[in-house]
C-alpha atoms as a PDB file:
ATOM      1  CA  UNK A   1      -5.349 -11.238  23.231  1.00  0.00           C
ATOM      2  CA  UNK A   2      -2.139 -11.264  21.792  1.00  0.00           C
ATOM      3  CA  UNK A   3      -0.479  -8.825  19.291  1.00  0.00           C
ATOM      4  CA  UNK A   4      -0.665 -11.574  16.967  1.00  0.00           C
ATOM      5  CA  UNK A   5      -4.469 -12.029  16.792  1.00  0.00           C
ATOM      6  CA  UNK A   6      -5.185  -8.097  17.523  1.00  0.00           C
ATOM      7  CA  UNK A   7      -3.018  -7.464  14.047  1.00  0.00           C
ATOM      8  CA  UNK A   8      -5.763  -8.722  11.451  1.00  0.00           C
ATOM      9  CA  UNK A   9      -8.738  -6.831  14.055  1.00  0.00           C
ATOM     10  CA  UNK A  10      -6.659  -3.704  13.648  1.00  0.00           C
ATOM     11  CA  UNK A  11      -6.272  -4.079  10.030  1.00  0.00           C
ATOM     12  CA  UNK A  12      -9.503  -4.787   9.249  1.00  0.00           C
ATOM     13  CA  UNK A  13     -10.969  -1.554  11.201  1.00  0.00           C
ATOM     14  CA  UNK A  14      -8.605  -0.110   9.196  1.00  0.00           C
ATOM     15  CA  UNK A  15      -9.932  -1.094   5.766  1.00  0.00           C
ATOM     16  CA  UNK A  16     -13.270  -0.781   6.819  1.00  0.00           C
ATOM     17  CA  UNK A  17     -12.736   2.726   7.496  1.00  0.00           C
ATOM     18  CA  UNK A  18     -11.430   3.061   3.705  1.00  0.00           C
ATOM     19  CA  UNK A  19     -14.790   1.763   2.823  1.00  0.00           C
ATOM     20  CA  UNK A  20     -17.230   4.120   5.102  1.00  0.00           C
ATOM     21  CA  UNK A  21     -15.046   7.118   3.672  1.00  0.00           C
ATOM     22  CA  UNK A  22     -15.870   5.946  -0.487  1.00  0.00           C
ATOM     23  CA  UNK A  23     -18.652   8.050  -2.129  1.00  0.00           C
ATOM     24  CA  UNK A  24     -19.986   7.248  -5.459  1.00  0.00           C
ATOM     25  CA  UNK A  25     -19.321  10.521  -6.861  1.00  0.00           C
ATOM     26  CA  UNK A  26     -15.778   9.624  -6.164  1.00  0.00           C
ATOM     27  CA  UNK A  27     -15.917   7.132  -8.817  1.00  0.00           C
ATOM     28  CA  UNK A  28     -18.038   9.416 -11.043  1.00  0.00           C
ATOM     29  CA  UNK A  29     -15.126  12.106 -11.302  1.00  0.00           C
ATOM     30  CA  UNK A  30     -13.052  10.182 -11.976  1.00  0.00           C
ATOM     31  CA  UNK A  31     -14.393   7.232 -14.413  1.00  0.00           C
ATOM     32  CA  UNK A  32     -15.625  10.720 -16.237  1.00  0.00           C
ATOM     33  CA  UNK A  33     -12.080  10.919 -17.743  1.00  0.00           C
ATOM     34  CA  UNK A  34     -10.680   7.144 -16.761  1.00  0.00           C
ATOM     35  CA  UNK A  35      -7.546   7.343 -18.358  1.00  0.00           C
ATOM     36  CA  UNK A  36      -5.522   8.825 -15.633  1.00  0.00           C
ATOM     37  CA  UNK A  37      -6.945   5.647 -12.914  1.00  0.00           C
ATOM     38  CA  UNK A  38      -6.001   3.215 -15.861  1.00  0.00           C
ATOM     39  CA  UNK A  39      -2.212   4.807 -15.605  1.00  0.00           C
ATOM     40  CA  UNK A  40      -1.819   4.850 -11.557  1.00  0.00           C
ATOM     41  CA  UNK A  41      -3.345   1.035 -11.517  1.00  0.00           C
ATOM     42  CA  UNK A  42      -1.283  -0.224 -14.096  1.00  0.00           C
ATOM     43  CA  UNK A  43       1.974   1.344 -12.214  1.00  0.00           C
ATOM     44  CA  UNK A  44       0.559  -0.337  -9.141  1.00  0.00           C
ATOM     45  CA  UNK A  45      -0.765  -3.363  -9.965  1.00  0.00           C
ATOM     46  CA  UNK A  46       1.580  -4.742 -12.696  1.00  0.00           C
ATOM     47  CA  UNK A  47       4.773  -1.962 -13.060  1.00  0.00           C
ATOM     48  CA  UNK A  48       5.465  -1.840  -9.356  1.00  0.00           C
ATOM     49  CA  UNK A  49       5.970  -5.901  -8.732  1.00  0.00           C
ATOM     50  CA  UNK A  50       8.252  -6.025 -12.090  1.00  0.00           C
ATOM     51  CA  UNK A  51      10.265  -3.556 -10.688  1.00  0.00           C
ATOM     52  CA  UNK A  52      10.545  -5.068  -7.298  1.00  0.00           C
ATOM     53  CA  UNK A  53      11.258  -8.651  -8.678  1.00  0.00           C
ATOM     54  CA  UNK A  54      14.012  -7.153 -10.731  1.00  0.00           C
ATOM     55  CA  UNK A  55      15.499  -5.942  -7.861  1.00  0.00           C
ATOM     56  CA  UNK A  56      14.926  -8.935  -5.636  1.00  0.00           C
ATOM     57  CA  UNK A  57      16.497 -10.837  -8.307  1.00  0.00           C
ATOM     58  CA  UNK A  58      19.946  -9.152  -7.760  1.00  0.00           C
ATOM     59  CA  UNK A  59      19.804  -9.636  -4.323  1.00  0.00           C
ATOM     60  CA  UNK A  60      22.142 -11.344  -2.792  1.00  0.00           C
ATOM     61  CA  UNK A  61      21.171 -11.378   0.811  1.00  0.00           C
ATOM     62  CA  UNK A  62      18.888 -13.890   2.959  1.00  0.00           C
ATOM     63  CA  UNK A  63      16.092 -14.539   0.356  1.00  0.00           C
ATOM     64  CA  UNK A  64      13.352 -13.959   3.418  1.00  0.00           C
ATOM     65  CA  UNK A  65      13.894 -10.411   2.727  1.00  0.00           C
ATOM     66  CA  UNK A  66      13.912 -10.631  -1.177  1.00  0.00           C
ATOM     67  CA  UNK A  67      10.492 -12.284  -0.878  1.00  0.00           C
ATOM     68  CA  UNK A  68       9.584 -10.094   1.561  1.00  0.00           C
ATOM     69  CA  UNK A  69      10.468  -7.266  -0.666  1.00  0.00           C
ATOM     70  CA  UNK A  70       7.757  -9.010  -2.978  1.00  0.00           C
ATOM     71  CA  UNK A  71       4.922  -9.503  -0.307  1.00  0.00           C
ATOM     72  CA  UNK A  72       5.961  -5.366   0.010  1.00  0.00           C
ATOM     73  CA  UNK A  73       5.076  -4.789  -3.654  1.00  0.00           C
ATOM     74  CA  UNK A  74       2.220  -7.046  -4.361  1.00  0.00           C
ATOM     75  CA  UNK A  75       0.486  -4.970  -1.493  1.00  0.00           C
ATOM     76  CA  UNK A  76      -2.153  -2.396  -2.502  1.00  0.00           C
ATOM     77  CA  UNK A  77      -1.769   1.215  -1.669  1.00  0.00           C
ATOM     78  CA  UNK A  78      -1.524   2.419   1.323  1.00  0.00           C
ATOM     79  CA  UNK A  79      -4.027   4.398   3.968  1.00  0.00           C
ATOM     80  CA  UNK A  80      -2.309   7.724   4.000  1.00  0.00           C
ATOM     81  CA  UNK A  81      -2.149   8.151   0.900  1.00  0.00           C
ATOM     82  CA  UNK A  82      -5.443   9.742   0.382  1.00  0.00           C
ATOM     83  CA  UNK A  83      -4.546  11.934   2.830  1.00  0.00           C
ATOM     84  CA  UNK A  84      -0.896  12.853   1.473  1.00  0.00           C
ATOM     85  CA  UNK A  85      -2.305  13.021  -2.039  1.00  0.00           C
ATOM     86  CA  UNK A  86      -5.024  16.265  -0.767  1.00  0.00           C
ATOM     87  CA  UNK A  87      -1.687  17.858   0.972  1.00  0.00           C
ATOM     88  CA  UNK A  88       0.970  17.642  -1.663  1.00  0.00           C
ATOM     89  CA  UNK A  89      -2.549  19.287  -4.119  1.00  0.00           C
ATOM     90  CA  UNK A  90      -3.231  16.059  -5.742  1.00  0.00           C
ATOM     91  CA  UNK A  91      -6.689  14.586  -6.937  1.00  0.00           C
ATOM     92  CA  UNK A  92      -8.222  13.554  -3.789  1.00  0.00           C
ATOM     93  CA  UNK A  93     -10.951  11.994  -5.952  1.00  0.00           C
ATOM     94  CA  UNK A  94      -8.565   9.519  -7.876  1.00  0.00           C
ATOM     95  CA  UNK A  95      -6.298   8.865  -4.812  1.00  0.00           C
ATOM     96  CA  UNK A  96      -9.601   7.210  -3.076  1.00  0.00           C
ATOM     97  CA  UNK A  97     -10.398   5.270  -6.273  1.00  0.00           C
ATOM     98  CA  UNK A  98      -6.814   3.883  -6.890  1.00  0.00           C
ATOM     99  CA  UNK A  99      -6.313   2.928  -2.889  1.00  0.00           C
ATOM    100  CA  UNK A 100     -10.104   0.876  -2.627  1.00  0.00           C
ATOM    101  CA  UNK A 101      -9.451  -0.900  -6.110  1.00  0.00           C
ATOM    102  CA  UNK A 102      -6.321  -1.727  -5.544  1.00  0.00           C
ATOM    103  CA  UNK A 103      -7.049  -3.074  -2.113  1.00  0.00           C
ATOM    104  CA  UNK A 104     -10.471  -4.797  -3.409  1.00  0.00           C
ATOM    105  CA  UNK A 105      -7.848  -6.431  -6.346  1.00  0.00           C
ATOM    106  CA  UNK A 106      -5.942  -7.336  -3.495  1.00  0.00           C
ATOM    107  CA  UNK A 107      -7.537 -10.850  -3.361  1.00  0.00           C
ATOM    108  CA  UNK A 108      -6.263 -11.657  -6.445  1.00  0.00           C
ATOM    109  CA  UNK A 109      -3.410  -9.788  -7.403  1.00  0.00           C
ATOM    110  CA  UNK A 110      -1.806 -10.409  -4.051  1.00  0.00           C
ATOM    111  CA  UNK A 111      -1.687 -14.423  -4.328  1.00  0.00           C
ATOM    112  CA  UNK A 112      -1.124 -14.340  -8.271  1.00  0.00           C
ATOM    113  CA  UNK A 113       2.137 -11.921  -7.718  1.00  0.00           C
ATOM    114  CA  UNK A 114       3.247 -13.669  -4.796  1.00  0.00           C
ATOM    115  CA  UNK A 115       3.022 -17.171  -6.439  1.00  0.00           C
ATOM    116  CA  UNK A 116       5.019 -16.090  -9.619  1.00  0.00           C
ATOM    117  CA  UNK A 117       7.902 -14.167  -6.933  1.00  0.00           C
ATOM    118  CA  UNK A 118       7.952 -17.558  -4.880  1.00  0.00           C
ATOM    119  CA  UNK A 119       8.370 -19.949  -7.933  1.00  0.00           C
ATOM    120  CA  UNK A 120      11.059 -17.049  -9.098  1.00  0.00           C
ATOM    121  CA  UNK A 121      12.993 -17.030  -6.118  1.00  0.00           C
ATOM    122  CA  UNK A 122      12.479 -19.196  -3.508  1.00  0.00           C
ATOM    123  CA  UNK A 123      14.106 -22.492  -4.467  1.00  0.00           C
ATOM    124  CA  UNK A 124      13.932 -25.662  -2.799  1.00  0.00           C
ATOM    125  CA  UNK A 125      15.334 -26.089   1.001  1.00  0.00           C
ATOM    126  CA  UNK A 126      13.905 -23.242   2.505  1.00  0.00           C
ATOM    127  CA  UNK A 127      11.300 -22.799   5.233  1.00  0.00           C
ATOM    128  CA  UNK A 128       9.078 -20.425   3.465  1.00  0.00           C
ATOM    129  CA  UNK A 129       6.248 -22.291   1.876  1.00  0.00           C
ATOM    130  CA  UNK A 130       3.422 -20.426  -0.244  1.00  0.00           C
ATOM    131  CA  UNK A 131      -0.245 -21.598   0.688  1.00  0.00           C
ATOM    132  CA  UNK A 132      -2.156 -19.390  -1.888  1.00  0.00           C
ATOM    133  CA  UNK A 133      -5.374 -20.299  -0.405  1.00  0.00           C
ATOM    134  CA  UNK A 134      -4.505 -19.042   2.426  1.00  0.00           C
ATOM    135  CA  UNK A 135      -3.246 -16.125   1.539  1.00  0.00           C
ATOM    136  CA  UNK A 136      -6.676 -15.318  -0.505  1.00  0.00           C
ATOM    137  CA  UNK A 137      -8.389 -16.232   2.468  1.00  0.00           C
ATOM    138  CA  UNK A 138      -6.860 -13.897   4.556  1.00  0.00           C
ATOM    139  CA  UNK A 139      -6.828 -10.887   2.281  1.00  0.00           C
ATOM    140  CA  UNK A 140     -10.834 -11.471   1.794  1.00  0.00           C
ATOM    141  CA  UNK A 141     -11.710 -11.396   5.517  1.00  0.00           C
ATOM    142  CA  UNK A 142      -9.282  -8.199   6.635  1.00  0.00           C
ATOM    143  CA  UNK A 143      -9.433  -6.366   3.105  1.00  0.00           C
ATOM    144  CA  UNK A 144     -12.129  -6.870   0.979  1.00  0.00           C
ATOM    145  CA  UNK A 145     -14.974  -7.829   2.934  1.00  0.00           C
ATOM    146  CA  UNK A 146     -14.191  -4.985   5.832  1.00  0.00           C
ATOM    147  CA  UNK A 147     -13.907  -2.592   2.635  1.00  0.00           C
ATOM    148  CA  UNK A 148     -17.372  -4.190   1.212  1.00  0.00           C
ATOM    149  CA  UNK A 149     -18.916  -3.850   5.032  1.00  0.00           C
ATOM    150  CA  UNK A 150     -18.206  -0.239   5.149  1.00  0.00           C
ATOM    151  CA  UNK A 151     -19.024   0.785   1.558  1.00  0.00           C
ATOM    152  CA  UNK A 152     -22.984  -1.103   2.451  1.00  0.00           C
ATOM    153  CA  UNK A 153     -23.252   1.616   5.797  1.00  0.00           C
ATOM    154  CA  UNK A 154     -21.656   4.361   3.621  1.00  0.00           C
ATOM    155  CA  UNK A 155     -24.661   3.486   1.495  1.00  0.00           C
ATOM    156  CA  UNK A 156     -27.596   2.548   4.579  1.00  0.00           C
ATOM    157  CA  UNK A 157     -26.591   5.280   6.778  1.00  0.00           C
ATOM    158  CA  UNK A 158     -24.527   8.092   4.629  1.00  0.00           C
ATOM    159  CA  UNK A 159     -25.406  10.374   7.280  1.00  0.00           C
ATOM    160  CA  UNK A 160     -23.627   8.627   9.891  1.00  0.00           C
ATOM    161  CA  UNK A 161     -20.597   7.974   8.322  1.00  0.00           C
ATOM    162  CA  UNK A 162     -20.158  11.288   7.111  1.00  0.00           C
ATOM    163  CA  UNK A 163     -20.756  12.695  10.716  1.00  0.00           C
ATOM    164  CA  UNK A 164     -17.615   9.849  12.537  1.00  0.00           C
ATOM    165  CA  UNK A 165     -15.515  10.027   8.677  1.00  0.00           C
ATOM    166  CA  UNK A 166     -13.153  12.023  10.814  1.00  0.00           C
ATOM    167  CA  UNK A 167     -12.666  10.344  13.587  1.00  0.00           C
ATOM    168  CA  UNK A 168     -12.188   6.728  12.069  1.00  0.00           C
ATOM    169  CA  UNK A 169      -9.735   8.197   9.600  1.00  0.00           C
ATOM    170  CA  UNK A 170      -7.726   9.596  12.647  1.00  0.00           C
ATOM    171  CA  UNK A 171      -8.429   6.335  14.877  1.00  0.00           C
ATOM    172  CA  UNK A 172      -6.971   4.020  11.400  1.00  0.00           C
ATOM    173  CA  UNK A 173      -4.097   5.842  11.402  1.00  0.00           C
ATOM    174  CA  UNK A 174      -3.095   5.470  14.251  1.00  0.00           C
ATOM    175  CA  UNK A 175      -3.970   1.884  14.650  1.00  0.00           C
ATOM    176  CA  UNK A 176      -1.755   1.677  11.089  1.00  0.00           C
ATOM    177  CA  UNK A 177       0.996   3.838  12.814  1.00  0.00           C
ATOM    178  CA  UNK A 178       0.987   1.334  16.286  1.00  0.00           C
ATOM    179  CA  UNK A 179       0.871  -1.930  13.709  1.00  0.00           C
ATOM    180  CA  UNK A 180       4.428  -0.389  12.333  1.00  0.00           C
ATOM    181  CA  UNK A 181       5.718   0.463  15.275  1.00  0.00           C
ATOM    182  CA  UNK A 182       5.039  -2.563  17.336  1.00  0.00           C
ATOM    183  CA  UNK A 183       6.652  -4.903  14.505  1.00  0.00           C
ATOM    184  CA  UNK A 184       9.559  -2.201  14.553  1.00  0.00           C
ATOM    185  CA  UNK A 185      10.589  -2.526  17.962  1.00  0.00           C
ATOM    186  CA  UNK A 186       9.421  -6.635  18.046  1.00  0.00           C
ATOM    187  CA  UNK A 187      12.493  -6.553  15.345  1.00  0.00           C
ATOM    188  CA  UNK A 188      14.455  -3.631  15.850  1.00  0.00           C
ATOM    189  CA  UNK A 189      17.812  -6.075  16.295  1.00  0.00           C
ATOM    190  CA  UNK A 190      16.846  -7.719  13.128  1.00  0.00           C
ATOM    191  CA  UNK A 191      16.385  -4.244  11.486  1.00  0.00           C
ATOM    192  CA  UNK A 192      19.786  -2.551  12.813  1.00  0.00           C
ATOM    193  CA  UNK A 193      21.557  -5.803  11.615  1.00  0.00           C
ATOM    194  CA  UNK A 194      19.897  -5.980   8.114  1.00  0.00           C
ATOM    195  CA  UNK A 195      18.510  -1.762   7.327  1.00  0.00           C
ATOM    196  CA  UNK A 196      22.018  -1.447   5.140  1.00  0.00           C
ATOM    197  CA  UNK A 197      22.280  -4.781   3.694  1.00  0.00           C
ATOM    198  CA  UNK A 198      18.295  -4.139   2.327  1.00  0.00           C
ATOM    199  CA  UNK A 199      17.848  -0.600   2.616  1.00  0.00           C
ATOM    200  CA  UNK A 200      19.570   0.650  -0.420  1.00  0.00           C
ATOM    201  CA  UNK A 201      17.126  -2.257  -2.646  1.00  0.00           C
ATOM    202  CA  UNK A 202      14.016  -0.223  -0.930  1.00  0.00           C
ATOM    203  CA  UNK A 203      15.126   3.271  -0.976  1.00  0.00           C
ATOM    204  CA  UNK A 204      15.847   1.958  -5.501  1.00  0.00           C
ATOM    205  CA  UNK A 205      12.223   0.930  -5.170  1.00  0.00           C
ATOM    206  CA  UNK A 206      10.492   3.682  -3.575  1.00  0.00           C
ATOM    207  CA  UNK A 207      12.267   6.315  -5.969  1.00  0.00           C
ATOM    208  CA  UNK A 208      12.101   4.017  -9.123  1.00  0.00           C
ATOM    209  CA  UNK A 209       8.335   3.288  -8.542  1.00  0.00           C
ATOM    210  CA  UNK A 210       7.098   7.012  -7.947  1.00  0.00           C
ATOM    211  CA  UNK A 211       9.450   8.309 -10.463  1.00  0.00           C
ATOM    212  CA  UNK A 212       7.564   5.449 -13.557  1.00  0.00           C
ATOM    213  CA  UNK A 213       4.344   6.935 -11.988  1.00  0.00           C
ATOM    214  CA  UNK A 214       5.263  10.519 -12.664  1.00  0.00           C
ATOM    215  CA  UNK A 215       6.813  10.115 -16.259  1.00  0.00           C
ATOM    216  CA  UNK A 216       3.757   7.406 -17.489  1.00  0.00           C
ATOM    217  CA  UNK A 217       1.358  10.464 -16.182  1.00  0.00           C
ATOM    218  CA  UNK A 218       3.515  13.375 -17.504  1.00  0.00           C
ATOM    219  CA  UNK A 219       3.828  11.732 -20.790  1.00  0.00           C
ATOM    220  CA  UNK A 220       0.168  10.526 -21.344  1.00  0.00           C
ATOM    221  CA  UNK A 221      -0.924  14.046 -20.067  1.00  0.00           C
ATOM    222  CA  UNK A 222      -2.554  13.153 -17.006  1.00  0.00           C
ATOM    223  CA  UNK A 223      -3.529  17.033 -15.309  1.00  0.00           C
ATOM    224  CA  UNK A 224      -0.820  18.046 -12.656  1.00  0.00           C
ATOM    225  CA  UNK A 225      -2.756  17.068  -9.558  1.00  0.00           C
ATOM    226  CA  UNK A 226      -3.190  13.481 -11.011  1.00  0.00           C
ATOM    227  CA  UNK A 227       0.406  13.269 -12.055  1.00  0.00           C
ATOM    228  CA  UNK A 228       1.011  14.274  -8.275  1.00  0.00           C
ATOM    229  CA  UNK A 229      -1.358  11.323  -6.680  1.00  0.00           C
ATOM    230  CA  UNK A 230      -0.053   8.945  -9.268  1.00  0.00           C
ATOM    231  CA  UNK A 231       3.153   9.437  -8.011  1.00  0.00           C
ATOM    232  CA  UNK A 232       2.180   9.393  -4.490  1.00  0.00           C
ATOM    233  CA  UNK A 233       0.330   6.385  -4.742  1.00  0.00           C
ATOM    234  CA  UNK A 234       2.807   4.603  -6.591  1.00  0.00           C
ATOM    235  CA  UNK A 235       5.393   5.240  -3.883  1.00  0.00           C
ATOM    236  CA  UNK A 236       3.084   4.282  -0.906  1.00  0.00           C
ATOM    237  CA  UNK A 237       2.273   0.999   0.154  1.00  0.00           C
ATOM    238  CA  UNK A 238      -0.168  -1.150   2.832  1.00  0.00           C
ATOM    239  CA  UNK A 239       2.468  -2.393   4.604  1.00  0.00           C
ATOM    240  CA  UNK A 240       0.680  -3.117   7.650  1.00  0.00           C
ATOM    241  CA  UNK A 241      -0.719  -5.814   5.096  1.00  0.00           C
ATOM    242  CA  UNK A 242       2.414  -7.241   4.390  1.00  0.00           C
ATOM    243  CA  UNK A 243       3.157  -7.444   8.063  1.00  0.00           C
ATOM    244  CA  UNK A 244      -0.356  -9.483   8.446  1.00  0.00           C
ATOM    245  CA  UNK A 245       1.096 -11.688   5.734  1.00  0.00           C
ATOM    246  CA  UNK A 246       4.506 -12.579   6.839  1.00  0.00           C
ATOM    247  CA  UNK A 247       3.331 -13.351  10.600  1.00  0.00           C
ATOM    248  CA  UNK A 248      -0.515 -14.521  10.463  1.00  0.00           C
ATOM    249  CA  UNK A 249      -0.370 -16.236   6.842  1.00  0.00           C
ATOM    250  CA  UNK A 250       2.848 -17.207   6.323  1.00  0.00           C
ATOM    251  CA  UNK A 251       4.281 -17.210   9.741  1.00  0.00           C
ATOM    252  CA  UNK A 252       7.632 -16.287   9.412  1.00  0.00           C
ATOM    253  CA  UNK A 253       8.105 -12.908  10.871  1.00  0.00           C
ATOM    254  CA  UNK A 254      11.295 -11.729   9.429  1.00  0.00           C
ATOM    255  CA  UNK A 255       9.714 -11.791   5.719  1.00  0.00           C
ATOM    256  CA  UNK A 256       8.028  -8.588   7.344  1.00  0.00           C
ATOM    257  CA  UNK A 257      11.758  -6.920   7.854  1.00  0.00           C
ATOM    258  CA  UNK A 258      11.184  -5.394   4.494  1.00  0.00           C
ATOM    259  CA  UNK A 259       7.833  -3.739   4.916  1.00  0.00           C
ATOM    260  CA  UNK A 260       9.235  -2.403   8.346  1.00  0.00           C
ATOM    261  CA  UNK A 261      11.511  -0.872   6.570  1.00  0.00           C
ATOM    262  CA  UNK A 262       9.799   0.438   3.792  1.00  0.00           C
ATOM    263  CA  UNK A 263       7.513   2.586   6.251  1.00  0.00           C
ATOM    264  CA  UNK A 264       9.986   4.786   7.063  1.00  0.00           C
ATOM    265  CA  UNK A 265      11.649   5.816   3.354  1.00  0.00           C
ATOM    266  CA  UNK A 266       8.073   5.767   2.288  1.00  0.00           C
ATOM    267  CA  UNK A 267       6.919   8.498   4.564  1.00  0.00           C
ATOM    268  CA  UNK A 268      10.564  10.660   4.008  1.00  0.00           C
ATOM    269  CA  UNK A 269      10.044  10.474   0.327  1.00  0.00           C
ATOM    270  CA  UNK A 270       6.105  11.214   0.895  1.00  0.00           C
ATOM    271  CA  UNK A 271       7.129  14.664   2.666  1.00  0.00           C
ATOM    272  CA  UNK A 272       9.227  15.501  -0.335  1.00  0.00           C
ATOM    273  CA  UNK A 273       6.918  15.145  -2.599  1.00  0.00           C
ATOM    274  CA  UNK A 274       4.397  17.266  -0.824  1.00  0.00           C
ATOM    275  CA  UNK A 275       7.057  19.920  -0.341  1.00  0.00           C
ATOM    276  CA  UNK A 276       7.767  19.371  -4.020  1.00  0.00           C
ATOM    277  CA  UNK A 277       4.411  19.669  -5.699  1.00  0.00           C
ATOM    278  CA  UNK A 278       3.462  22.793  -3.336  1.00  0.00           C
ATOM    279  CA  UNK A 279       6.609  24.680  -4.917  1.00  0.00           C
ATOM    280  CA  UNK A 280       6.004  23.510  -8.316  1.00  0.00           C
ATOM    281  CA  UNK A 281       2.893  22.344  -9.132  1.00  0.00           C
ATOM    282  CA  UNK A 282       0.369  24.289  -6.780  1.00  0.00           C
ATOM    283  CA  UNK A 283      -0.031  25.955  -3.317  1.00  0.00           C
ATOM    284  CA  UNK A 284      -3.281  24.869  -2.563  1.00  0.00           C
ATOM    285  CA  UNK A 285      -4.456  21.356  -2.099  1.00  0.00           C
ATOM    286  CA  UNK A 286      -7.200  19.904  -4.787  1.00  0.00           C
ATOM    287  CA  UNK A 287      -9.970  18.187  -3.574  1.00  0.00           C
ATOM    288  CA  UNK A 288     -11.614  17.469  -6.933  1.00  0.00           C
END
């Protein structure tokens, strides 16, 4: 097999992990007082892209990486963020709700964002072309329906998921972490050449995106802990989905540049927020 055709059998162990690991009193917390999951998706799902396409829109560079900044943000969360959130003493409850709605969304959200960016700014003579049916397509079989698969055994056999929940968290990320670093050093030239020219247009994203999520939360009184997962979850992104998307959907790896990218200054900035909630917010993680 190549890398190619193991990257959407990776991904979709990895989503389908994210769905054994969902428990219905998740939801239950957290629909309980839904005001602070109606804040973090509405950052996510509609702030976040506006952001990135007003930055893509002053970029001046190769517009494969302005679009790919775009495939980026119409992503849902990312995997480690659940994780992150319970270390930096967020809501560990609301961090699993906003990652497997997002990512269940994805279907839609993903093609509708993406076909709005392409009509923005990808004008005619280019080699990117935007097949929204694929794109749908592909999010359904390696997002939603692994997601839907492992949310029916969570339910059949609760028992057994709990009893492997630790080991197919640890075995997704690092599946996620090899998917990263395996397009990283498949484009590391491409990368060196291009981390300054885009770098600065992700690093604006990353801080502008988590810092909307903390002020929307602070300001509508959202609890600490949720102001601290909104934030998180508003920084992090699926990029291993984006890379799917560039190479298996839309086959042109270097709209993936981006996402590659993006990895890195997500998981800096993720470390200073955990190291900035634990001084200021709490010392002990919160996994309400």
């Amino acid at each position: 097999m190549t890398a190619q055709q193991l990257l959407p059998i990776g991904l979709a162990f990895i989503m389908f992990a994210v769905g054994t690991g969902l428990n219905l009193t998740h939801f239950k917390q957290v629909l309980a007082h839904p005001k602070s999951l109606f804040v973090g998706l509405a950052n996510q799902i509609v702030l976040l892209p506006i952001i990135a396409l007003f930055i893509a829109s002053f970029y001046t560079g190769p517009v494969e990486f302005a679009f790919g900044l775009m495939i980026l943000a119409a992503c849902p969360g990312g995997i480690t963020s659940n994780l992150l959130s319970v270390l930096a003493g967020g809501n560990a409850a609301l961090s699993v709700c906003m990652t497997a709605i997002t990512s269940l969304c994805s279907i839609i959200t993903v093609p509708v964002i993406l076909g709005l960016s392409y009509q923005f700014l990808v004008g005619e003579g280019t080699t990117i072309t935007m097949p929204v049916g694929r794109v749908m397509g592909g999010i359904f079989l390696i997002t939603a329906l692994p997601i839907a698969l492992g949310m029916v055994l969570k339910a059949k056999k609760p028992d057994l998921c709990e009893k492997h929940q630790r080991g197919l968290r640890r075995t997704a990320t690092v599946i996620f972490a090899l998917i990263v670093a395996g397009a990283f050093i498949a484009n590391k030239d491409n990368i060196a050449t291009h981390f300054l020219d885009v770098g600065l247009d992700l690093i604006t994203l990353n801080i502008a995106t988590i810092c909307f999520g903390f002020l929307s939360a602070f300001y509508l009184k959202s609890s600490p802990p949720e102001q601290i997962t909104i934030s998180i979850e508003c920084g992090l992104q699926n990029v291993a989905l984006a890379i799917f998307l560039a190479i298996n959907v839309l086959e042109k790896p270097e709209l993936m540049v981006p996402a590659i990218i993006y990895a890195v200054i997500m998981n800096v900035s993720a470390i200073v927020l955990i190291v900035l909630a634990r001084k200021f917010f709490t010392k002990r993680p919160s996994l309400a």
